[in-house]
Protein backbone atom coordinates (compact mmCIF):
# COMPACT_ATOMS: atom_id res chain seq x y z
CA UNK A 1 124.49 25.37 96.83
CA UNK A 2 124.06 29.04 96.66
CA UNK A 3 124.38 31.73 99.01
CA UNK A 4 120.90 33.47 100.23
CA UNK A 5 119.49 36.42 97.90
CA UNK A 6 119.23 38.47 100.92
CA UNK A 7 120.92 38.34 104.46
CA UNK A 8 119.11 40.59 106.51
CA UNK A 9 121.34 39.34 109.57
CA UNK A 10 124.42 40.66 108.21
CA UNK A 11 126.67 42.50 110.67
CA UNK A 12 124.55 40.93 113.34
CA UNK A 13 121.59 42.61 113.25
CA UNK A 14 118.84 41.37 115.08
CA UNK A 15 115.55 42.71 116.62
CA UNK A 16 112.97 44.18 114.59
CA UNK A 17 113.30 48.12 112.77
CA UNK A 18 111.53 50.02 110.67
CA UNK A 19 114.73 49.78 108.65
CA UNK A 20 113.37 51.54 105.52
CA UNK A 21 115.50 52.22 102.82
CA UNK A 22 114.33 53.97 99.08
CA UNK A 23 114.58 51.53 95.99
CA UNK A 24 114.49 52.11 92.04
CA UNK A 25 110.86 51.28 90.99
CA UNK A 26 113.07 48.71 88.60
CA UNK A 27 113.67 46.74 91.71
CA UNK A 28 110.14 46.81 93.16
CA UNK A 29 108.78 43.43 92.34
CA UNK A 30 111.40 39.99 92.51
CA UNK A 31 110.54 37.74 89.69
CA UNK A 32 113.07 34.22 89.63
CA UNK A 33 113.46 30.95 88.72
CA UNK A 34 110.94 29.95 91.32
CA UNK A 35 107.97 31.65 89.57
CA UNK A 36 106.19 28.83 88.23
CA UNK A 37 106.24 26.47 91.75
CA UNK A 38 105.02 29.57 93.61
CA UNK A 39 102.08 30.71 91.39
CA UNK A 40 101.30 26.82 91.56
CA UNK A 41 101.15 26.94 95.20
CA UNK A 42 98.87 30.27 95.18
CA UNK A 43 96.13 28.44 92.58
CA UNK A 44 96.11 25.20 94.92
CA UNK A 45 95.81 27.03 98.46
CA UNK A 46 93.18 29.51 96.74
CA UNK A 47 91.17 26.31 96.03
CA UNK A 48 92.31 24.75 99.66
CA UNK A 49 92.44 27.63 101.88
CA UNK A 50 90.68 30.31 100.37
CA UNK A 51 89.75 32.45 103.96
CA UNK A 52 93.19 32.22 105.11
CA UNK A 53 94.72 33.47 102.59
CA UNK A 54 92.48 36.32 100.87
CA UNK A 55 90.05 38.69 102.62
CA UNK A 56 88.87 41.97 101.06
CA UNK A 57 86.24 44.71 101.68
CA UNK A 58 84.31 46.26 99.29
CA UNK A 59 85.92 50.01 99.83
CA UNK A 60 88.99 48.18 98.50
CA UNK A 61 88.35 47.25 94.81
CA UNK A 62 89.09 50.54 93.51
CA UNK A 63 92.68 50.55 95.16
CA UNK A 64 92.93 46.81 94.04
CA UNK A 65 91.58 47.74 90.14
CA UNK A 66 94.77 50.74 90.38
CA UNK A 67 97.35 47.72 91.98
CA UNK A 68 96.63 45.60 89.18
CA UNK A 69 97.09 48.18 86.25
CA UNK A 70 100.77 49.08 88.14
CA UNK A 71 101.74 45.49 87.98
CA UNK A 72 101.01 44.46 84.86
CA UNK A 73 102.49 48.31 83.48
CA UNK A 74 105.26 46.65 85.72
CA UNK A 75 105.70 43.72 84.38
CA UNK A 76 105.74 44.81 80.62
CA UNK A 77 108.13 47.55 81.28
CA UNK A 78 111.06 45.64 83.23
CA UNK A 79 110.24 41.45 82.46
CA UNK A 80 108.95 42.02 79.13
CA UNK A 81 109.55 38.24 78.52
CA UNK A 82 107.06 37.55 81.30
CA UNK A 83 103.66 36.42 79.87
CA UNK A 84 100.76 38.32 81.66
CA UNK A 85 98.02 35.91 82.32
CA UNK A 86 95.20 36.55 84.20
CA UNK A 87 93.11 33.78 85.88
CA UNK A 88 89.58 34.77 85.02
CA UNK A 89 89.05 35.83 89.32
CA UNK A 90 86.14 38.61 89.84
CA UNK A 91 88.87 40.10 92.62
CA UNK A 92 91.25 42.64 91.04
CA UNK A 93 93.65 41.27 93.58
CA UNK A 94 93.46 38.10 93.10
CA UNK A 95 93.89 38.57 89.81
CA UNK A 96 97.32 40.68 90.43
CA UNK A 97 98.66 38.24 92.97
CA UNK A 98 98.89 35.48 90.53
CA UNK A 99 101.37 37.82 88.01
CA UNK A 100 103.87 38.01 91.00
CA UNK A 101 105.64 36.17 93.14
CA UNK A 102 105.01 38.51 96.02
CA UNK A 103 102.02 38.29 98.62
CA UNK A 104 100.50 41.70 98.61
CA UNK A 105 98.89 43.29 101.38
CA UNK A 106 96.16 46.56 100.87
CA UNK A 107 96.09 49.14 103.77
CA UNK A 108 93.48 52.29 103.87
CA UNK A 109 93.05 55.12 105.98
CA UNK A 110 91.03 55.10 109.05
CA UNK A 111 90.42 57.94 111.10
CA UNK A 112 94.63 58.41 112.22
CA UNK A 113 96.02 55.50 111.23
CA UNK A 114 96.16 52.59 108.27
CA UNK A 115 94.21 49.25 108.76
CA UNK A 116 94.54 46.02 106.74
CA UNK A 117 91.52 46.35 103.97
CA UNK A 118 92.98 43.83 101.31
CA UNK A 119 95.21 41.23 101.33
CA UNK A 120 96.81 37.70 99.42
CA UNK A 121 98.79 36.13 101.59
CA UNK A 122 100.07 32.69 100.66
CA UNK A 123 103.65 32.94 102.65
CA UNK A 124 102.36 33.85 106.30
CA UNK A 125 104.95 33.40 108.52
CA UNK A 126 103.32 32.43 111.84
CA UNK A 127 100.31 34.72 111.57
CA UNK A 128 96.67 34.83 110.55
CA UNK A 129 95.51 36.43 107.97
CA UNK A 130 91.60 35.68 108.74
CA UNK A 131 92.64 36.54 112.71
CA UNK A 132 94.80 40.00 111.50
CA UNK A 133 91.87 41.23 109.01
CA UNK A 134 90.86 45.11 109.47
CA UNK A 135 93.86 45.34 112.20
CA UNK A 136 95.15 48.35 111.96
CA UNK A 137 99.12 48.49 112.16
CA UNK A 138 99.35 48.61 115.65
CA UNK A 139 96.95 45.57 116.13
CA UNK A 140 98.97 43.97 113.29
CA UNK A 141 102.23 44.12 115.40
CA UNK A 142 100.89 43.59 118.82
CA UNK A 143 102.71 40.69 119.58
CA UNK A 144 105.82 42.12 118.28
CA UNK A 145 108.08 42.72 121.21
CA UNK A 146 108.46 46.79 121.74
CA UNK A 147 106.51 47.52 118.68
CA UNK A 148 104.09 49.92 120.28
CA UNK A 149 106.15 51.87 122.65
CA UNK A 150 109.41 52.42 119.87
CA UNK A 151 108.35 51.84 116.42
CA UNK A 152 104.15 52.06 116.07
CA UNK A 153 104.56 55.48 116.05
CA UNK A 154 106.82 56.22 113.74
CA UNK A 155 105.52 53.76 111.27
CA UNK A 156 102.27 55.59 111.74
CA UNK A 157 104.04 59.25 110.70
CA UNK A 158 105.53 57.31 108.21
CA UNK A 159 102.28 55.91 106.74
CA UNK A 160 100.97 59.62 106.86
CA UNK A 161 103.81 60.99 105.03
CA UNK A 162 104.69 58.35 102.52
CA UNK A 163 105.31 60.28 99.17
CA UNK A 164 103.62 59.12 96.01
CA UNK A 165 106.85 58.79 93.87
CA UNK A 166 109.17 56.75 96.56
CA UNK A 167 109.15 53.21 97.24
CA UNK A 168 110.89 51.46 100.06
CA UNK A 169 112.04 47.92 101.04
CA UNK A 170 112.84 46.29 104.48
CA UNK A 171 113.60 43.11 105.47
CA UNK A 172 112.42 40.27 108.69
CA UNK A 173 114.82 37.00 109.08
CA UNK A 174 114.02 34.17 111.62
CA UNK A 175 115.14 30.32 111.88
CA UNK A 176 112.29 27.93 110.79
CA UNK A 177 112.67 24.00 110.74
CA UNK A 178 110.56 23.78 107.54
CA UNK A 179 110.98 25.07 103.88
CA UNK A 180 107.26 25.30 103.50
CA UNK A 181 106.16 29.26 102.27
CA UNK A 182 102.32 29.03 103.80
CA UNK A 183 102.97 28.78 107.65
CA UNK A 184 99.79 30.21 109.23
CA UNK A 185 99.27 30.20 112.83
CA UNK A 186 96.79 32.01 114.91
CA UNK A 187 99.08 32.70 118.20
CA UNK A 188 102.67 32.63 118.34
CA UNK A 189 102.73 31.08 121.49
CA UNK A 190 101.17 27.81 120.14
CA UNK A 191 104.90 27.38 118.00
CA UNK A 192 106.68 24.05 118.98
CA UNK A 193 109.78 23.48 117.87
CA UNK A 194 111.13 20.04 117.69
CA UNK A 195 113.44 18.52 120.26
CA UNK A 196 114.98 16.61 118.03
CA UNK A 197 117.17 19.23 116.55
CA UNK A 198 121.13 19.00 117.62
CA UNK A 199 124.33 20.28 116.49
CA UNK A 200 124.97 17.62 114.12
CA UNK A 201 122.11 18.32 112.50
CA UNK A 202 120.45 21.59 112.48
CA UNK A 203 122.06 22.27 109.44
CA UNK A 204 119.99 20.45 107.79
CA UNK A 205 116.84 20.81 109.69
CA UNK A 206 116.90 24.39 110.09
CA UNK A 207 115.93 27.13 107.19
CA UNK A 208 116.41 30.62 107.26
CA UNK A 209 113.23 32.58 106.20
CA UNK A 210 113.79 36.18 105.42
CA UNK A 211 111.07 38.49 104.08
CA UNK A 212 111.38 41.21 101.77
CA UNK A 213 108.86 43.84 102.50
CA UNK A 214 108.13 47.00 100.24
CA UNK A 215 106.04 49.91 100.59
CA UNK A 216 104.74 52.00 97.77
CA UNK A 217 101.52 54.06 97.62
CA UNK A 218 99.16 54.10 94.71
CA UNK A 219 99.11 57.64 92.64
CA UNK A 220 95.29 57.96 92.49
CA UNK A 221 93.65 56.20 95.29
CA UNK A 222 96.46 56.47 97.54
CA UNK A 223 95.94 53.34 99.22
CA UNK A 224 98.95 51.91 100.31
CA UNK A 225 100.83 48.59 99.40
CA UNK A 226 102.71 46.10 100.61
CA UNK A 227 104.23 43.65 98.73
CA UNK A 228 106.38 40.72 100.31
CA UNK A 229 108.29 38.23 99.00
CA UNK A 230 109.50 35.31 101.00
CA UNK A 231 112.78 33.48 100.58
CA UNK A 232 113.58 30.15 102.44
CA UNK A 233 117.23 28.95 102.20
CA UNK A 234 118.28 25.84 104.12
CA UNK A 235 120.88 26.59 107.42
CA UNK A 236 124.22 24.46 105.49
CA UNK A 237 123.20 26.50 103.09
CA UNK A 238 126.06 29.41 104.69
CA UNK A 239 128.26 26.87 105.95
CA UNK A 240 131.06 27.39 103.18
CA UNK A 241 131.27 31.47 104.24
CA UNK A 242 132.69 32.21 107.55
CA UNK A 243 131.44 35.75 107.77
CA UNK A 244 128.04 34.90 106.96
CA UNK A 245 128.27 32.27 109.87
CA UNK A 246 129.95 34.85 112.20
CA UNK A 247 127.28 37.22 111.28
CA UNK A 248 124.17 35.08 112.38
CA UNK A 249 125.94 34.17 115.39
CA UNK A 250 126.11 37.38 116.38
CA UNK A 251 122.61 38.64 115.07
CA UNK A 252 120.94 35.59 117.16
CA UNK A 253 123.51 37.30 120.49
CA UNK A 254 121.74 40.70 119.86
CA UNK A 255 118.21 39.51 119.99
CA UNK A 256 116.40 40.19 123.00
CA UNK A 257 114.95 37.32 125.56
CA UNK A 258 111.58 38.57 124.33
CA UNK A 259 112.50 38.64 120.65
CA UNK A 260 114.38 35.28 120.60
CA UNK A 261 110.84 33.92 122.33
CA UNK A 262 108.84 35.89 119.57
CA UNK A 263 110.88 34.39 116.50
CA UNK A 264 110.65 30.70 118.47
CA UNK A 265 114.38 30.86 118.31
CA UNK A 266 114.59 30.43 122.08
CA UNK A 267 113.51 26.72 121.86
CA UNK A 268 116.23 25.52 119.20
CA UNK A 269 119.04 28.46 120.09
CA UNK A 270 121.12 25.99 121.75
CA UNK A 271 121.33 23.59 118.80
CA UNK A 272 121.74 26.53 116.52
CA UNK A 273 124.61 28.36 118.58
CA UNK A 274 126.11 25.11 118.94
CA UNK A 275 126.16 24.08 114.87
CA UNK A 276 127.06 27.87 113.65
CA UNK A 277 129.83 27.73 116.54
CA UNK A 278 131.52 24.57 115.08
CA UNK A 279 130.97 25.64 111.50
CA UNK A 280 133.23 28.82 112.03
CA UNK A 281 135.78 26.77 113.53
CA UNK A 282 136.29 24.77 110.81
């Protein structure tokens, strides 16, 4: 079993940052081993759940058209191996999402701020796509504990001031008990976690689902992108690394009540403590 691809959790981080850090365009897009199953799973919930996982307006095709021509100038340039093959879709983003791995998500200006114009979103974790359409970033983050009051803000400057040439990556990690990638839901509230989850065997039952955000805007329409890639590793999956284990442990201490309730970590922390406790022991 290998270790995760990315451990957002490491030194115990927690709640939710900006946490923005520049990348080499080279490392924009993640393309793996797991390329094929995913693009399957985009073609079969584009024929099964079409609304909840694209919406578009029309002032968007022109940023979508420029999106497309970057990823497959992408593509050529750094997986030259990759075979470009486009699906036949009207949509421009459509079209691009099934080249990548990578959900991508369109936002425009609107009046002072950026609102959600565009989007393919196959790996939702625990939001709505449909509900979230034409949010603007606030709205998009409302339920995100402190959002408004010490990050909207600054993500809002940020937006503004985003330079043309830089792109940037961030990362989200929660607990989930299922591997699946499309996990819509309208209200995060409505998440029930199953009682059936103990020490003995929440490594098993328990995945860790960390998201890989980036944030690049487009030279001549200067919409703005994000792209963001979703990787689901099972719990046991860090139970051969004791600093990993230690790590988590310590990232699931500094989450807030709120934050703990917002991830649905609250309802299967005990469990969790309780496996990644006996894990470091060993």
């Amino acid at each position: 079993m290998n270790l995760p691809k990315h451990t957002p959790y490491r030194n115990g981080n927690g709640g939710v940052k900006v946490g923005l850090e520049p990348i080499n365009e080279s490392d924009w897009l993640e393309l793996d081993n797991l390329f094929n199953s995913e693009i399957k799973l985009k073609k079969e919930l584009y024929k099964s759940h079409s609304e909840q996982i694209h919406q578009e307006l029309n002032q968007s095709i022109e940023s979508q058209i420029e999106l497309l021509e970057i990823i497959k100038k992408y593509l050529r340039e750094y997986y030259p191996n990759h075979q470009i093959n486009l699906a036949g879709y009207k949509s421009p983003l459509k079209e691009a999402s099934l080249l990548v791995q990578e959900d991508l998500v369109m936002m425009l200006p609107r009046d002072e701020e950026y609102f959600l114009a565009a989007a393919s979103l196959c790996a939702p974790s625990n939001w709505s796509l449909k509900e979230k359409f034409k949010d603007s970033l606030i709205g998009l983050h409302r339920e995100v504990p402190n959002y408004g009051k010490k990050i909207g803000l600054r993500v809002n400057n940020f937006f503004s001031n985003l330079p043309i040439e830089r792109i940037f990556q961030r990362f989200n990690w929660s607990i989930y008990e299922s591997q699946k990638l499309f996990q819509p839901t309208q209200n995060k509230s409505l998440i029930k976690r199953s009682k059936t989850i103990t020490k003995d065997n929440a490594g098993n039952r328990l995945f860790i689902r960390v998201e890989r955000q980036t944030i690049r805007r487009l030279v001549e329409t200067k919409a703005i992108v994000f792209t963001i890639r979703v990787h689901v590793d099972p719990l046991f999956s860090i139970k051969n690394n004791p600093s990993l284990l230690s790590d988590l442990l310590m990232a699931i201490d500094n989450l807030s009540k709120d934050m703990k309730r917002y991830k649905s970590i609250d309802q299967i922390e005990i469990p969790l403590r309780e496996w990644l406790t006996e894990e470091i022991k060993k």
